[in-house]
Protein backbone atom coordinates (compact mmCIF):
# COMPACT_ATOMS: atom_id res chain seq x y z
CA UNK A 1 0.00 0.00 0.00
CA UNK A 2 1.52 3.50 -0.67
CA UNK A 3 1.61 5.85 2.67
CA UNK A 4 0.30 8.73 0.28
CA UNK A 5 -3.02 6.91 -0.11
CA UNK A 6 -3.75 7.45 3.28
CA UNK A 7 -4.10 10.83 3.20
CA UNK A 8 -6.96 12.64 2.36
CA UNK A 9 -6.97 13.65 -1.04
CA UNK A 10 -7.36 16.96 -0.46
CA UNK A 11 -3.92 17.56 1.63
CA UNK A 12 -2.46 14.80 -0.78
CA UNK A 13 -3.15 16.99 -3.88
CA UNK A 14 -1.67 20.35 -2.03
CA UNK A 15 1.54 18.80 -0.92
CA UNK A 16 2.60 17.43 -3.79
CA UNK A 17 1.64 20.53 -5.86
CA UNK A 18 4.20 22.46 -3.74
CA UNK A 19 1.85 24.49 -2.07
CA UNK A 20 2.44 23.79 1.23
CA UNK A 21 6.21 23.68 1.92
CA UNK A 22 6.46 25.09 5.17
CA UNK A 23 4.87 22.16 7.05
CA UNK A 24 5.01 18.05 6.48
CA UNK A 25 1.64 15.65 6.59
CA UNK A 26 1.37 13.37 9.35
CA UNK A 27 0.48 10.17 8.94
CA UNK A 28 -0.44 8.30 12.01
CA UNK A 29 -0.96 4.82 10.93
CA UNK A 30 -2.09 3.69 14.63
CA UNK A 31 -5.40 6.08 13.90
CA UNK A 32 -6.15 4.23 11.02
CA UNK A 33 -5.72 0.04 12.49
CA UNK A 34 -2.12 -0.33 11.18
CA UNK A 35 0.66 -0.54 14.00
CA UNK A 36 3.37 -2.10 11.48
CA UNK A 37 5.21 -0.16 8.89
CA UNK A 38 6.42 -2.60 6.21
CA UNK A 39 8.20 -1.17 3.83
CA UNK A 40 6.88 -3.09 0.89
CA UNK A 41 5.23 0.02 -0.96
CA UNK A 42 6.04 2.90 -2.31
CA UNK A 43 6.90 6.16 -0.19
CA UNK A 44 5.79 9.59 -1.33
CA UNK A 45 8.08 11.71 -2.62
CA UNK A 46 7.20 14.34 -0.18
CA UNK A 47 8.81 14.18 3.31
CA UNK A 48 6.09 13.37 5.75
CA UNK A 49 6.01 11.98 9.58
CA UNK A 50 4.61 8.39 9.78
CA UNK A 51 3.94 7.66 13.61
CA UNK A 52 3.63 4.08 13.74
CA UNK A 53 3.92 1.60 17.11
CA UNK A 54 6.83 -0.67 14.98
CA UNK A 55 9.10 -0.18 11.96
CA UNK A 56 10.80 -2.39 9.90
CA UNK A 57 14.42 -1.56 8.43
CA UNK A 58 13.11 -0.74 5.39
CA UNK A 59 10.15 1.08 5.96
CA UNK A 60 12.29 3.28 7.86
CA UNK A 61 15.12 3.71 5.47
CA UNK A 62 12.80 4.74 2.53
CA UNK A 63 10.97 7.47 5.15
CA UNK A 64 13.93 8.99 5.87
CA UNK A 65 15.86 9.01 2.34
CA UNK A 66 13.21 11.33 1.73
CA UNK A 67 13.35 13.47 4.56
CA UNK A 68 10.90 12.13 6.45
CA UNK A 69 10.73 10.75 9.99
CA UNK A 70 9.36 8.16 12.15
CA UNK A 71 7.49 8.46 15.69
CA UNK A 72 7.36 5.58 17.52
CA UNK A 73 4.37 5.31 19.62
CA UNK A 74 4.09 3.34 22.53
């Protein structure tokens, strides 16, 4: 699944238009019934923060090669 999907369209469409450079979209996947963060999919190509309870290696590398960043939950 691609993180980007999860956003609402809306927000989607204005971040990767540019218009909104001055703040990143959050993503909390914990909100939505995911605690995991694979890795399998496709990352944006917008930095973004993704606060998830776990992260695998990957998930996490292709986050942060694009400036994003990870918030572990508890």
């Amino acid at each position: 699944m691609q993180l980007a999907s999860l956003l609402p369209q809306d927000i989607r469409e204005k971040y990767v238009a540019g218009e909104a450079k001055d703040t990143a979209p959050v993503i909390d996947l914990l909100a939505l019934g995911y605690s995991n963060l694979l890795g399998k999919g496709r990352c944006p190509e917008i930095p973004f923060v993704a606060r998830a309870r776990y992260a695998r290696h990957d998930g996490e590398r292709k986050i942060t090669e694009t400036g994003g960043v990870i918030e572990r939950a508890a």
